[in-house]
Protein backbone atom coordinates (compact mmCIF):
# COMPACT_ATOMS: atom_id res chain seq x y z
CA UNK A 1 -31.37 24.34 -9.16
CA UNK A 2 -29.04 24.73 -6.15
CA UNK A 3 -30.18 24.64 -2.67
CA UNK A 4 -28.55 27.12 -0.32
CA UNK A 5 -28.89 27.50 3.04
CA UNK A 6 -31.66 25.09 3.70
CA UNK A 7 -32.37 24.75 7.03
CA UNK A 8 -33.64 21.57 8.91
CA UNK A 9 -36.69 20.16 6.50
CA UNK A 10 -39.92 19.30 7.78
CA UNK A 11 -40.86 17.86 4.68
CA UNK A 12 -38.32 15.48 3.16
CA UNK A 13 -36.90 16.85 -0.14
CA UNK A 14 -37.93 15.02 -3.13
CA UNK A 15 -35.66 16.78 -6.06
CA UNK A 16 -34.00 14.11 -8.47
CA UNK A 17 -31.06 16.46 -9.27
CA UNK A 18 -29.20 18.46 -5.94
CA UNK A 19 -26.04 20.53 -7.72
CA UNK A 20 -23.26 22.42 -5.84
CA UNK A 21 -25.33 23.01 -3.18
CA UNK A 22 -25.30 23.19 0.93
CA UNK A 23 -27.72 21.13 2.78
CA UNK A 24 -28.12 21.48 6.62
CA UNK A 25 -29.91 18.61 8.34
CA UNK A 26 -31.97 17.72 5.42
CA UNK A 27 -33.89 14.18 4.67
CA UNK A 28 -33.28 13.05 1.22
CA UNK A 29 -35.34 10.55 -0.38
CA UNK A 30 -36.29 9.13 -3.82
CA UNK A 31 -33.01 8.23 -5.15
CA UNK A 32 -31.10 11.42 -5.92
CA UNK A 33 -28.55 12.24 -8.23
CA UNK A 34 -25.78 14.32 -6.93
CA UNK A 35 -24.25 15.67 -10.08
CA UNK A 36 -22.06 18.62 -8.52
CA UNK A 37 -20.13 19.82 -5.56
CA UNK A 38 -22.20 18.57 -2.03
CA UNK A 39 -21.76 20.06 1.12
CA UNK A 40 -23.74 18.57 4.06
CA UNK A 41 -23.56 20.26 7.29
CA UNK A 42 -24.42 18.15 10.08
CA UNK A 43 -26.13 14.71 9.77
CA UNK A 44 -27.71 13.81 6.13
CA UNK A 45 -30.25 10.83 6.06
CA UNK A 46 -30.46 9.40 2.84
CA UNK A 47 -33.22 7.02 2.19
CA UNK A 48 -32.51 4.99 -1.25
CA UNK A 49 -30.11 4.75 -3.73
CA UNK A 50 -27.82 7.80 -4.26
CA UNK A 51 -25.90 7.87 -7.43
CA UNK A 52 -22.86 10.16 -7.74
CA UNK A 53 -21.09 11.59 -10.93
CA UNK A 54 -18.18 12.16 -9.42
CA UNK A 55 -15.27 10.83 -6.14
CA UNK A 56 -16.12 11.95 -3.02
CA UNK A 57 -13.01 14.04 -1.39
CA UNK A 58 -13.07 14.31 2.58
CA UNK A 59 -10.77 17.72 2.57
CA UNK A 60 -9.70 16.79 6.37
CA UNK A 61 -6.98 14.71 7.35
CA UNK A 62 -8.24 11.52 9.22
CA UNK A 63 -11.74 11.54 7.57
CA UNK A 64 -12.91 8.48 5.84
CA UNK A 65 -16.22 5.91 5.95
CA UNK A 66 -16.61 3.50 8.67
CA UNK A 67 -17.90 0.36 6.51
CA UNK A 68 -20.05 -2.87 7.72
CA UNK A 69 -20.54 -2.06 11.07
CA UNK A 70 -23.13 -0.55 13.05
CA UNK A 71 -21.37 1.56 15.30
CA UNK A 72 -18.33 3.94 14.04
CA UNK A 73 -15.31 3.42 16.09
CA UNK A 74 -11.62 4.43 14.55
CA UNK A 75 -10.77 0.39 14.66
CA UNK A 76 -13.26 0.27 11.64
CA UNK A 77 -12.94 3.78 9.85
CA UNK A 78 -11.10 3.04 6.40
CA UNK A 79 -9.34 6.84 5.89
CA UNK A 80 -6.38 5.76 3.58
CA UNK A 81 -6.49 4.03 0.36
CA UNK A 82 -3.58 4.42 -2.11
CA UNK A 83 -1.87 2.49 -5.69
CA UNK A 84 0.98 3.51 -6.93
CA UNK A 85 4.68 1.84 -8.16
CA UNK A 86 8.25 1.59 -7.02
CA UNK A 87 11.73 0.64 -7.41
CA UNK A 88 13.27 -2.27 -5.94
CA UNK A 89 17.22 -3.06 -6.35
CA UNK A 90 19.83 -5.70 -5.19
CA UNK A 91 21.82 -3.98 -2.31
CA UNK A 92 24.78 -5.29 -0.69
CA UNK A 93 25.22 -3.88 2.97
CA UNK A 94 22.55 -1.84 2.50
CA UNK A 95 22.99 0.03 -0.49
CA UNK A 96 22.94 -0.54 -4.43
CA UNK A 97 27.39 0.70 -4.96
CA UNK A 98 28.82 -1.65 -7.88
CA UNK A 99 25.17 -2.49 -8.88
CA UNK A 100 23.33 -1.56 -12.40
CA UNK A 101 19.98 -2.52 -13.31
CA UNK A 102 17.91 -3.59 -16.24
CA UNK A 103 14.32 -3.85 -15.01
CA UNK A 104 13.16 -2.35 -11.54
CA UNK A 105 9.61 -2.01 -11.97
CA UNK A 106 7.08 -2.82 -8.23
CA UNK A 107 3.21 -1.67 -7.94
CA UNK A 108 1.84 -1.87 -4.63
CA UNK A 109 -1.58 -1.26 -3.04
CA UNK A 110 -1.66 0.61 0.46
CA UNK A 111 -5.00 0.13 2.82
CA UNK A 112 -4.85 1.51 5.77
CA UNK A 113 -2.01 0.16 7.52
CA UNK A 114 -1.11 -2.63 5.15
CA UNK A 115 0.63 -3.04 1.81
CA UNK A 116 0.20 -5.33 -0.66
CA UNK A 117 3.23 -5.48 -3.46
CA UNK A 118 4.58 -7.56 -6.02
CA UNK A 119 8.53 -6.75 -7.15
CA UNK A 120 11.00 -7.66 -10.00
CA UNK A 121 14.35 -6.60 -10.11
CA UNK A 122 16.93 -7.64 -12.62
CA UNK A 123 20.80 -6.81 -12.71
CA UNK A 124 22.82 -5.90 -15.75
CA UNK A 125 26.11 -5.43 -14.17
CA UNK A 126 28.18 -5.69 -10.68
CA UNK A 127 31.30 -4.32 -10.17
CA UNK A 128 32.93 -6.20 -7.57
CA UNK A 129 35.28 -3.57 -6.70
CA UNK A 130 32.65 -1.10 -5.61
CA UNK A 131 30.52 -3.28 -3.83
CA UNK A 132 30.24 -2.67 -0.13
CA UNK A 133 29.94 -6.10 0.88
CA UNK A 134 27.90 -7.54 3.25
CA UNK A 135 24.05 -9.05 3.23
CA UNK A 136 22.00 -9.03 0.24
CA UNK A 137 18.50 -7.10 0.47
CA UNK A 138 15.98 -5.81 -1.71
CA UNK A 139 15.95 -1.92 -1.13
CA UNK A 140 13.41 0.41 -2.29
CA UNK A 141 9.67 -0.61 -0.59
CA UNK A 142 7.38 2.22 -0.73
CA UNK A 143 7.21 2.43 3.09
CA UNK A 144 8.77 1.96 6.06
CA UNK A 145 8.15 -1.52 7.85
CA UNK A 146 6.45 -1.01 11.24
CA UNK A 147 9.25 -1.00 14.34
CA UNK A 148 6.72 -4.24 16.56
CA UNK A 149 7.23 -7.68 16.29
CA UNK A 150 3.79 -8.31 14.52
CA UNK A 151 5.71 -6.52 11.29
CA UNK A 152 7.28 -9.16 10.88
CA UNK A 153 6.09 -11.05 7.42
CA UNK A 154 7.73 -13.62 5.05
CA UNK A 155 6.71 -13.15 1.37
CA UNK A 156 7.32 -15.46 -2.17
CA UNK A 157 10.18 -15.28 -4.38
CA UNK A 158 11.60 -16.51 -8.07
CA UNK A 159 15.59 -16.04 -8.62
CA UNK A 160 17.49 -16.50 -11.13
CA UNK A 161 21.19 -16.52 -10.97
CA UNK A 162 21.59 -16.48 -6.95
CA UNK A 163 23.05 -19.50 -5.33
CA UNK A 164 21.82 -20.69 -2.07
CA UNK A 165 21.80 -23.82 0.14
CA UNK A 166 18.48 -25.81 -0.31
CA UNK A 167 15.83 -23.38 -0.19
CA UNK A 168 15.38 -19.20 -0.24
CA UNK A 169 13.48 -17.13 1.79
CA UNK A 170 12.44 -13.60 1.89
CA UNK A 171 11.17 -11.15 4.56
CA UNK A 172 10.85 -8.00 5.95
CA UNK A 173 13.16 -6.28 8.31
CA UNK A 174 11.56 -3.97 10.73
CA UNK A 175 11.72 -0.34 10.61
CA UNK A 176 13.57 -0.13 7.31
CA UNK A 177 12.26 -0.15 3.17
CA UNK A 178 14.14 -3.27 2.69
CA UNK A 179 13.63 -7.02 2.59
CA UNK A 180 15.73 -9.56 3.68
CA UNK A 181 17.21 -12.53 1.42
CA UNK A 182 18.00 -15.71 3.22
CA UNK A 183 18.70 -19.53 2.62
CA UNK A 184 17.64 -22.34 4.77
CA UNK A 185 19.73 -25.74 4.68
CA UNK A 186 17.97 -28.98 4.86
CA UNK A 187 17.71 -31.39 7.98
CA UNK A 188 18.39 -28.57 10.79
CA UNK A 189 17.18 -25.85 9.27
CA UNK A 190 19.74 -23.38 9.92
CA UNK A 191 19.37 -19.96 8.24
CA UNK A 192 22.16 -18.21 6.97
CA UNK A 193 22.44 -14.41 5.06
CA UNK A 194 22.54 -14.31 1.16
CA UNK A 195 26.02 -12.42 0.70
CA UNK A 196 27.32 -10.56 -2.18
CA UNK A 197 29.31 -13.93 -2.96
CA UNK A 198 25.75 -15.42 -3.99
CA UNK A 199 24.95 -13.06 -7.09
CA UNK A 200 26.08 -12.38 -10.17
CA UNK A 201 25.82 -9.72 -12.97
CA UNK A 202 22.42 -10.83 -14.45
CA UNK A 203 20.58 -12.00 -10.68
CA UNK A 204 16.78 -11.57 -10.86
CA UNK A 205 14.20 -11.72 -8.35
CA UNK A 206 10.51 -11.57 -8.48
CA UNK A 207 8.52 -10.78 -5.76
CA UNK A 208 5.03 -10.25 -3.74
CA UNK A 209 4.99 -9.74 0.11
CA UNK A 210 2.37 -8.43 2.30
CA UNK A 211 3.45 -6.18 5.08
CA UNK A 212 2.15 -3.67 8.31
CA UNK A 213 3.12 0.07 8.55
CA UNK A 214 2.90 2.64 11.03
């Protein structure tokens, strides 16, 4: 049975089952089960293993678990945790005009304040004519790139069907949802802007990058 309104035990409570109830500055020991809806006002001490049947939801914006550490300071509480997809697409000066695509499929992984992602993106047509012109990107990140120098991250690609000069990069540009493609020549390693000029109707990339937000 439930119990509500407890107030501050003397004697720790023993039960094996605690559902939908309110516990105020209670001890629990002996390895409960917390089947229901919990609601602990003030500090719980739980002694053992406690298994629950269902997520635990912290209603309040900013509330999370401080993990591995034996003081709680907001440089070690983890309060955001998130998976979910997105859509990434060729642009040329910073948009997708004259571009069609076959595949745009991402899936990304948000702690805290990084993101982990993996990308592939695959054109089916380009009409020159509408094309804006201008550097090639990948548009269409989940979240904005942090506006610091420490945002800055370089990530791994595959083309197919982009030309470049000896070897590709990608990275992120600051403050934007977009990555930037670039090519690096040989011997002085100049780098140089990917323009519309370097891809065609059927250009692919694949991609995974690590990067900081806000």
């Amino acid at each position: 049975m439930p119990f509500i309104g407890v107030q501050p035990a003397t004697v720790p409570l023993t039960s094996s089952d605690i559902t939908d109830g309110i516990i105020t500055g209670a001890k629990i020991e002996n390895n409960p089960t917390i089947a229901g809806n919990l609601t602990v006002s003030g500090t719980a001490n739980v002694t053992g293993v406690t298994t629950l049947a269902d997520n635990i939801v912290f209603s309040a914006s900013g509330k999370g678990v401080h993990l591995g550490v034996t003081s709680a300071t907001a440089s070690n509480l983890q309060d955001d945790y998130e998976e979910g997809t997105f859509s990434p697409v060729f642009q040329t000066g910073g948009n997708s005009n004259g571009i069609t695509h076959s595949i745009s499929s991402g899936s990304y992984t948000k702690i805290g304040n990084r993101v982990v992602m993996n990308g592939f993106a695959v054109m089916s047509g380009k009409d020159g004519a509408s094309l804006t012109g201008g550097n090639v990107t990948i548009g269409g990140l989940p979240f904005t790139i942090a506006n610091d120098n420490n945002a800055y991250s370089a990530g791994a690609i595959s083309l197919r069907a982009v030309t470049f000069a000896d070897f590709p990069i990608c990275s992120t540009i600051i403050n934007t949802t977009t990555l930037d493609l670039r090519e690096i020549t040989a011997g002085a390693g100049d780098q140089t802007n990917l323009t519309d000029g370097n891809i065609a109707s059927n250009s692919y990339v694949i991609f995974n990058i690590a990067y900081r937000v806000t």
